[in-house]
Protein backbone atom coordinates (compact mmCIF):
# COMPACT_ATOMS: atom_id res chain seq x y z
CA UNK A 1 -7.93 -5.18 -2.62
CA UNK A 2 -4.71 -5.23 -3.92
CA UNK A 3 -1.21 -6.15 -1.58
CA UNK A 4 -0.42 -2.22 -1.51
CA UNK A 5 -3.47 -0.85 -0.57
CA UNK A 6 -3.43 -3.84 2.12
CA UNK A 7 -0.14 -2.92 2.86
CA UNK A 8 -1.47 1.10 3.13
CA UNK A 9 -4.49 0.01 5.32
CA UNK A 10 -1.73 -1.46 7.52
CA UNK A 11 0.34 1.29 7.87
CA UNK A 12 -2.97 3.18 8.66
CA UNK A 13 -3.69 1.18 11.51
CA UNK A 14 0.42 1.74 12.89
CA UNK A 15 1.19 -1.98 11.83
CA UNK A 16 5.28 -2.84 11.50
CA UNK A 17 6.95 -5.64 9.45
CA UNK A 18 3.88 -5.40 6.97
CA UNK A 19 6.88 -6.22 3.82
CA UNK A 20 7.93 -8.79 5.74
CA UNK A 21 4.48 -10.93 5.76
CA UNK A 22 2.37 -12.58 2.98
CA UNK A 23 -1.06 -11.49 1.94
CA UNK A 24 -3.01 -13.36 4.44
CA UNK A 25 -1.15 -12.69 7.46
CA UNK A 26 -1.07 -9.47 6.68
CA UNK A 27 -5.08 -9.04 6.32
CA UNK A 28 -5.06 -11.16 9.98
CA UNK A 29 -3.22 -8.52 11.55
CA UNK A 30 -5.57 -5.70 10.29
CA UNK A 31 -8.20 -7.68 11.59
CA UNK A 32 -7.05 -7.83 14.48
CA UNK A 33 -5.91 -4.26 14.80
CA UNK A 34 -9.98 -3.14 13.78
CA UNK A 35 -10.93 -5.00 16.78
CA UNK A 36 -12.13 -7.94 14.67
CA UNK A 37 -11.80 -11.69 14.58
CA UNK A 38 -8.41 -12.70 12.52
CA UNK A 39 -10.21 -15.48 10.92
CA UNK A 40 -9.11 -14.86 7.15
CA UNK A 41 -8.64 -17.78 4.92
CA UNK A 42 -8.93 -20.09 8.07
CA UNK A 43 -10.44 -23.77 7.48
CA UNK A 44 -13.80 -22.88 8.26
CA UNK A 45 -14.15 -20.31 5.97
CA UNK A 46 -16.78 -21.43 3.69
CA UNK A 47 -19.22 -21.23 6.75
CA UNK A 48 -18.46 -17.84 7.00
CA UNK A 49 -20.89 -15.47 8.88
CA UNK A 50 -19.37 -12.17 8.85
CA UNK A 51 -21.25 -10.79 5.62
CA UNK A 52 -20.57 -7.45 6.00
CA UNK A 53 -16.63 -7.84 6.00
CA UNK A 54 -14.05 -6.42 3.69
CA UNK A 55 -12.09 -9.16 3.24
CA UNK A 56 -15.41 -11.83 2.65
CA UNK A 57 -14.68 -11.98 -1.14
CA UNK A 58 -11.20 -12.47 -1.06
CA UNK A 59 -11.21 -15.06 1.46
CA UNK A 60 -13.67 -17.54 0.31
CA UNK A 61 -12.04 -17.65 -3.28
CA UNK A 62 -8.92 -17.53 -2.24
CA UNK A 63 -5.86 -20.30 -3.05
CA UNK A 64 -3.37 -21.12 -0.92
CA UNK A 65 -1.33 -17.49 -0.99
């Protein structure tokens, strides 16, 4: 997903200050506005359970953003 449809899935969800953040904090506080864990791009990452989510892709081959 690119930053402006993450920033349009923010907006979505009634998330402010969305220009104001970087990529990964960003996708934390749509996780957190889904009702999910805001675990993206944390340290333990590559044990990663949560198959099913969105963001799985992205955050395991991420580089420091």
């Amino acid at each position: 997903m690119n930053i402006d449809e993450i920033r349009e899935r923010g907006r979505a969800l009634g998330i402010t200050g969305l220009d104001a953040m970087q990529k990964a904090d960003m996708i934390r506080a749509i996780q957190i506005a889904e009702g999910n864990r805001d675990c993206f791009g944390n340290i333990w990452n590559f044990e990663c359970l949560q198959l099913d989510c969105c963001w799985r892709k992205d955050c395991l081959n991420r580089d420091s953003d």
